[in-house]
Protein backbone atom coordinates (compact mmCIF):
# COMPACT_ATOMS: atom_id res chain seq x y z
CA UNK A 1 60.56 123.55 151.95
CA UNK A 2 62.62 124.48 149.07
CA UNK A 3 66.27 124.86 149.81
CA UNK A 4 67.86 128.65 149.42
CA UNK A 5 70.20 129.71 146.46
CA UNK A 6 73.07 130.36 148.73
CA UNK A 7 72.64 126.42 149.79
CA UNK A 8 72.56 125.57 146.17
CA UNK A 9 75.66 127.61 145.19
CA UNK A 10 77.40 126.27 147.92
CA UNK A 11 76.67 122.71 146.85
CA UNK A 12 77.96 123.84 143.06
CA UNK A 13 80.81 125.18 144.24
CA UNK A 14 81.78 122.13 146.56
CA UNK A 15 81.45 120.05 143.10
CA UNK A 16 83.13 122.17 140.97
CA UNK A 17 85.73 122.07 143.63
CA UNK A 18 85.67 118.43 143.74
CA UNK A 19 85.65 117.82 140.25
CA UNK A 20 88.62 120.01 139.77
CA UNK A 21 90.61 118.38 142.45
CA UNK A 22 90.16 115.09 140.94
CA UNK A 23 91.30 116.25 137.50
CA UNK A 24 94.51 117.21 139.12
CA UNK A 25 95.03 114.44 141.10
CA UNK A 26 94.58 112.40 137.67
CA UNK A 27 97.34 115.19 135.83
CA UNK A 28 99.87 114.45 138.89
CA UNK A 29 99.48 111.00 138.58
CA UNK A 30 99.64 110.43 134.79
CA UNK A 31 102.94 113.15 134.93
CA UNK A 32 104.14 110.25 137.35
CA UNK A 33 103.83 107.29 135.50
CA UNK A 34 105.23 109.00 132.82
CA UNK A 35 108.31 109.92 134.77
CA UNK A 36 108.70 106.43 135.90
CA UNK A 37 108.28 105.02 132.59
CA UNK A 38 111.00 107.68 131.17
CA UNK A 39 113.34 106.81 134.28
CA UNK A 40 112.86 103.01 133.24
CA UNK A 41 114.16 103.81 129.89
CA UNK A 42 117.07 105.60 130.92
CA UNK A 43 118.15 102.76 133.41
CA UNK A 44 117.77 100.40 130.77
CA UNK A 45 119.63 102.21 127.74
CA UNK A 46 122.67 103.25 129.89
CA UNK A 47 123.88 100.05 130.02
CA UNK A 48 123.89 99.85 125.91
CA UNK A 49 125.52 102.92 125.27
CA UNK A 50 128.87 101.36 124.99
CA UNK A 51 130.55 100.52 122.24
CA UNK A 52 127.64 102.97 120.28
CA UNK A 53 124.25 104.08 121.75
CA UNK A 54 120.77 101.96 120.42
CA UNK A 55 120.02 103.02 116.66
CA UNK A 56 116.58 102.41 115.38
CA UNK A 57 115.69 103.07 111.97
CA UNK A 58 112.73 104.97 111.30
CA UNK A 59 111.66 104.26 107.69
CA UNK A 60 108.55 105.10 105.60
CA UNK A 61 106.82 106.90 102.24
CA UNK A 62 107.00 110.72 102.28
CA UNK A 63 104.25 112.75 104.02
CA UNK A 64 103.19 109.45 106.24
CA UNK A 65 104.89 111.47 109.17
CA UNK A 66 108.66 109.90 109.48
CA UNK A 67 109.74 113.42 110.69
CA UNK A 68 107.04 114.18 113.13
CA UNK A 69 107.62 110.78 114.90
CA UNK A 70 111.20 111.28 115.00
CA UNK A 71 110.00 115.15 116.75
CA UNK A 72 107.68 113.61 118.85
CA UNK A 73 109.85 110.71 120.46
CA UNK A 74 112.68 113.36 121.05
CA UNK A 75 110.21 115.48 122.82
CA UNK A 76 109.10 113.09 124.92
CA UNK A 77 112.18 111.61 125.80
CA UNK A 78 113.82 114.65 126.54
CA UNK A 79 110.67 116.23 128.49
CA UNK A 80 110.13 119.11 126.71
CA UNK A 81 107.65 121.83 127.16
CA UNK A 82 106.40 124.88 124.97
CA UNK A 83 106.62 125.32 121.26
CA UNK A 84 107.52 122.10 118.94
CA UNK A 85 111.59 121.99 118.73
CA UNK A 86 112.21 120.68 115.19
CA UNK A 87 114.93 117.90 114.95
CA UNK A 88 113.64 116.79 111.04
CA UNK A 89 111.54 118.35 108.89
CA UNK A 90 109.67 116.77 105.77
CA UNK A 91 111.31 116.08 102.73
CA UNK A 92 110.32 118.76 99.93
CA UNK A 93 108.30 117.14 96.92
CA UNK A 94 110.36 115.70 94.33
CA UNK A 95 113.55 114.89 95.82
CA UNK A 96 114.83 110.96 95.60
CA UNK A 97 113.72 108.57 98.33
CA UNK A 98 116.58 106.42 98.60
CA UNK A 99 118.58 109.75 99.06
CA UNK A 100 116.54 110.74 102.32
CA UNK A 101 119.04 109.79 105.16
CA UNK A 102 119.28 111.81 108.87
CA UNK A 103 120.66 110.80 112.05
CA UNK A 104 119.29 112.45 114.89
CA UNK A 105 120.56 111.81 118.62
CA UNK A 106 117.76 112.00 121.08
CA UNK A 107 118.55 112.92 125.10
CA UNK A 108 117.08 110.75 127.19
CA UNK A 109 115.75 112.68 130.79
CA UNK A 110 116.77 110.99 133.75
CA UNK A 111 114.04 112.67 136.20
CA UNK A 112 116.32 113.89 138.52
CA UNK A 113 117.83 110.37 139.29
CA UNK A 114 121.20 109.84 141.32
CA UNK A 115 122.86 108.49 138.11
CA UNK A 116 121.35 111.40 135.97
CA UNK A 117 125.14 112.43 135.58
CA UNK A 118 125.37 109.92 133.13
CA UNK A 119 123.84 111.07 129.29
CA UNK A 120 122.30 108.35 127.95
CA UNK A 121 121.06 109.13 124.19
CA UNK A 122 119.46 107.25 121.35
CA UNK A 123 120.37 107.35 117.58
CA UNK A 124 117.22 107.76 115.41
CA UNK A 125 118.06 107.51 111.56
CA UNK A 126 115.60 108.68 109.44
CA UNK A 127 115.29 106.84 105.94
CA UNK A 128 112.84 107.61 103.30
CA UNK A 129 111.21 105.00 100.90
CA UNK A 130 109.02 105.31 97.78
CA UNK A 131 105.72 102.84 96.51
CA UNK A 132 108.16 101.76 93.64
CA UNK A 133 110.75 100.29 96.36
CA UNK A 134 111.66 96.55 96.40
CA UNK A 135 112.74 94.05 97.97
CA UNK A 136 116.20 94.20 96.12
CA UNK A 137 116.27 98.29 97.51
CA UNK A 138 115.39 97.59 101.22
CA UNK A 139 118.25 95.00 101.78
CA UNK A 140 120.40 97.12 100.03
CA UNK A 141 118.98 100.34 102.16
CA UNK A 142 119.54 98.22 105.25
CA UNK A 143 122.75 96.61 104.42
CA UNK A 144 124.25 100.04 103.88
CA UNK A 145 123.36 101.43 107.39
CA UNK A 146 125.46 99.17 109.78
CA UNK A 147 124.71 99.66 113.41
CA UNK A 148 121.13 99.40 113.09
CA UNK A 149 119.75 97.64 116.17
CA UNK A 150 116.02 98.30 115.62
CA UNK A 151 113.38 99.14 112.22
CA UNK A 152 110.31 100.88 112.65
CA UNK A 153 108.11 101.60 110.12
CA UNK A 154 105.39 104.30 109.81
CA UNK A 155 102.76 104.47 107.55
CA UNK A 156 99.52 107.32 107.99
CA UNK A 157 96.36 106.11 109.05
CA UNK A 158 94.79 109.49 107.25
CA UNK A 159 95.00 110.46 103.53
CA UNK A 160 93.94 108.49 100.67
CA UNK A 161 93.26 105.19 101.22
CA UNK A 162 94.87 103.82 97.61
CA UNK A 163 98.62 104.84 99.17
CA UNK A 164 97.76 103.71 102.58
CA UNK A 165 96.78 100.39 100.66
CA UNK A 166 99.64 100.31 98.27
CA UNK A 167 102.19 100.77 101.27
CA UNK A 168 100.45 98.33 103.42
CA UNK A 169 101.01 95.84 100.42
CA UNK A 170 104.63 96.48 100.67
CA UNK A 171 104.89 95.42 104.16
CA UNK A 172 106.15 91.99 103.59
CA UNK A 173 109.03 93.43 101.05
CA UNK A 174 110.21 95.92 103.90
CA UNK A 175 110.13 93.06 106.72
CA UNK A 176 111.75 90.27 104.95
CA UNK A 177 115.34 91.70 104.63
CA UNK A 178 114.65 93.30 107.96
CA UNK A 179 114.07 89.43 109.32
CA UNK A 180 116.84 88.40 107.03
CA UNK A 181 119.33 90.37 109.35
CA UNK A 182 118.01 89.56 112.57
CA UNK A 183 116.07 92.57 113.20
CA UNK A 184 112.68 93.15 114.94
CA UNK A 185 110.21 94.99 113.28
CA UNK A 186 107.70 97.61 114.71
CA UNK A 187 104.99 99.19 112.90
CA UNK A 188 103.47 102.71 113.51
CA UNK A 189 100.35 103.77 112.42
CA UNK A 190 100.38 108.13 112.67
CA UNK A 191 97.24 109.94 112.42
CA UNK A 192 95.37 107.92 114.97
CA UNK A 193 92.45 110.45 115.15
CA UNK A 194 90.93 109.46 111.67
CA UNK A 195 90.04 106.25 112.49
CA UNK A 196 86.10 106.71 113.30
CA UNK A 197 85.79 103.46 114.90
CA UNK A 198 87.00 100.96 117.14
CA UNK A 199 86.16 98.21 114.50
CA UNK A 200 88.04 100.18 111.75
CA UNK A 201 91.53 100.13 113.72
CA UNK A 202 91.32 96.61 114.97
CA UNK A 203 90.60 95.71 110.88
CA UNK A 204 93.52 97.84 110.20
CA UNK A 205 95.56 96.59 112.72
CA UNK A 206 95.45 93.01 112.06
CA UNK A 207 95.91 94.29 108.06
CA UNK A 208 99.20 95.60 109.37
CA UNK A 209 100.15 92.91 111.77
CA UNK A 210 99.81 90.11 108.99
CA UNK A 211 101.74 91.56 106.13
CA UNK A 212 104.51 92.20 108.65
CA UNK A 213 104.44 89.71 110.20
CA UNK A 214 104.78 91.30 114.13
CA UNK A 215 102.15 91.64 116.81
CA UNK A 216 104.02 95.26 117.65
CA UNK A 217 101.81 97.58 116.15
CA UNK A 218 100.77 100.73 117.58
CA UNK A 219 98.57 103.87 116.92
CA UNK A 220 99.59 107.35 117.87
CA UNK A 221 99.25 110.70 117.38
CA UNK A 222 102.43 113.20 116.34
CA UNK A 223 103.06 116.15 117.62
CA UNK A 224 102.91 118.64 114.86
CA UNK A 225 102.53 122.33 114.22
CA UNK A 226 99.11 123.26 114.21
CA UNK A 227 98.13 125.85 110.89
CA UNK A 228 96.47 128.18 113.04
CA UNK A 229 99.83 128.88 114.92
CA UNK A 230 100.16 132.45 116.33
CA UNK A 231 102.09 134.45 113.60
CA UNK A 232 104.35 136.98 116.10
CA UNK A 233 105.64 133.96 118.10
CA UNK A 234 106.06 130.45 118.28
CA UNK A 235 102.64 128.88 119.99
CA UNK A 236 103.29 126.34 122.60
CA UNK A 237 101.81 122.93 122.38
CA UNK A 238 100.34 120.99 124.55
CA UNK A 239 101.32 118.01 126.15
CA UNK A 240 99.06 114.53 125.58
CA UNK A 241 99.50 111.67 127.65
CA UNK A 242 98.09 109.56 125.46
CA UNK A 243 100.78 110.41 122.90
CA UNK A 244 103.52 110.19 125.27
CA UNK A 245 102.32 106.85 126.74
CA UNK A 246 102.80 105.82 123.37
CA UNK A 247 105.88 106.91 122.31
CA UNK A 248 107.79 105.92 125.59
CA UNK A 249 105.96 102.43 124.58
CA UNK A 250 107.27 102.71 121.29
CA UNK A 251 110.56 103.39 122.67
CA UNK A 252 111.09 100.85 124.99
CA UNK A 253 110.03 97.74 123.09
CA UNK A 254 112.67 99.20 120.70
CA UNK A 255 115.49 98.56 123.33
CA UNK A 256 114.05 95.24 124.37
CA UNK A 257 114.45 94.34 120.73
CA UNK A 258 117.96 96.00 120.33
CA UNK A 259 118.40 93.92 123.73
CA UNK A 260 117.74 90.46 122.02
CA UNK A 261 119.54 91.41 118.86
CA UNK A 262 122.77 92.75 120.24
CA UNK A 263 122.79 89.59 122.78
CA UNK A 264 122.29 87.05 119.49
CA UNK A 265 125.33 89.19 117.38
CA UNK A 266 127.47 88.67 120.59
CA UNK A 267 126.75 84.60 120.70
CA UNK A 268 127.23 84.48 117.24
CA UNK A 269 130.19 86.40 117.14
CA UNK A 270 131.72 84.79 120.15
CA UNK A 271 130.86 81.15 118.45
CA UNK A 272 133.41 82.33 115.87
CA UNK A 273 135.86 83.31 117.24
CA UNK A 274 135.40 80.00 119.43
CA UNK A 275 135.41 77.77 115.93
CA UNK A 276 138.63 79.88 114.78
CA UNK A 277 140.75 79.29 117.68
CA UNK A 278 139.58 75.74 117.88
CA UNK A 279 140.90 75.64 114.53
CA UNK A 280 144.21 77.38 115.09
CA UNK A 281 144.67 75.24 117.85
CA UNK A 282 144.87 72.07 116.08
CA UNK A 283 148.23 70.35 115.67
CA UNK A 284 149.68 70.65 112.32
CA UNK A 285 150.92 67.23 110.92
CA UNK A 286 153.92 67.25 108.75
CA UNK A 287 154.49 65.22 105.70
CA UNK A 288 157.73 64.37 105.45
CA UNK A 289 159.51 62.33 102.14
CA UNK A 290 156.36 63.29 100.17
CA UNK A 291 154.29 61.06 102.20
């Protein structure tokens, strides 16, 4: 006996129910863990804010997406919906590298937390490099921005592969005076959707991770504006968890490292003034009849 077509619409419509209330369950719970992980960064910046809030340095070659990360870590931090708020925008073609400076203070949502009175925010300072750029001009481009805690450098996964190559080559020019001064280095690979294959970004990742010399390297995906964007208003874009996940990530390695290098500057500093008073507190001997 063959079962009826009501049965069998029935039966569709229970798993088309089902189905559906899984994918929600899954969108509930990956909105939680991304709360939690964006309540777990405020808790752990608040404490830093004083004397000045974290500053990581965002540096990298025009049109490798330096802007668009800075965008998409302010978006997720602050928990923004709808269209794309623009904090940075790409440098036009032409202009100098070394000129290419902004400072942009990203909110930090606290999720509705008891201590949410509080603003916690982080200082993101956008600095542009070019292929020609030495050793010589990155420890002069990072002595001349004090109050960095934090570098991170992005380079586009996309594009032509000669630049990707050519920056990739400069890695260990960019992390040695970063090293030099005590500061952890993270690496950012944008564009993570034009890598075909698994094999391809584990090559490219361990390219990365040897020529500078850190086993924080990460893959992601910017928020941009797409070019088919509605032309009589601003289209909204959509929230990616994947991209979030990775940002937040991004984020709070940053303020482990900024962690670890404000806690060495404080020992060092402290051993100082320890030596100096050590020395002021010696007795002073005087020579009397010339002897």
């Amino acid at each position: 006996m063959h079962p009826s077509i009501s049965l069998l619409l029935k039966l569709a419509a229970a798993i088309t129910s089902g189905a559906a209330a899984m994918l929600t369950i899954l969108r509930v719970r990956q909105d939680d863990n991304i709360s939690s992980f964006r309540r777990e960064i405020h808790a752990v910046a608040a404490p830093m804010l004083s004397p000045s809030p974290p500053s990581i340095l965002i540096v990298g070659v025009r049109g490798h997406g330096k802007s668009s990360f800075l965008n998409t870590a302010c978006r997720t931090l602050a928990n923004e919906y709808g269209p794309l708020l623009l904090r940075a925008e790409s440098r036009p073609p032409g202009g100098e590298a070394g000129e290419t400076k902004r400072v942009v203070y990203a909110s930090v949502d606290a999720g509705g937390e008891q201590n949410s009175d509080e603003e916690v925010t982080l200082a993101m300072v956008e600095k542009g490099i070019g292929l020609e750029t030495t050793k010589e001009d990155m420890e002069a481009a990072v002595a001349g921005l004090e109050g960095v805690d934090c570098v991170v450098v992005v380079i586009r996964c996309s594009g032509a592969t000669k630049e990707r190559s050519l920056v990739i080559r400069k890695l260990p020019e960019i992390a040695t005076p970063v090293r030099e001064r005590g500061l952890h280095l993270i690496v950012v690979l944008t564009h993570k959707k034009s890598i075909r294959t698994t094999r391809q970004a584990e090559e490219l990742q361990r390219e990365v991770a040897f020529k500078a010399r850190t086993d924080c390297v990460y893959f992601i995906e910017n928020y941009t504006y797409s070019k088919s964007s509605n032309l009589r208003y601003p289209a909204p874009i959509k929230n990616d968890f994947d991209t979030h996940f990775t940002m937040l990530t991004v984020i709070r390695q940053c303020l482990e490292f900024v962690k670890l290098y404000r806690s060495q500057s404080g020992n060092i500093h402290h051993k100082h003034e320890k030596d100096h008073a050590s020395i002021a507190a010696r007795p002073q001997h005087k020579v009397a009849g010339g002897q």
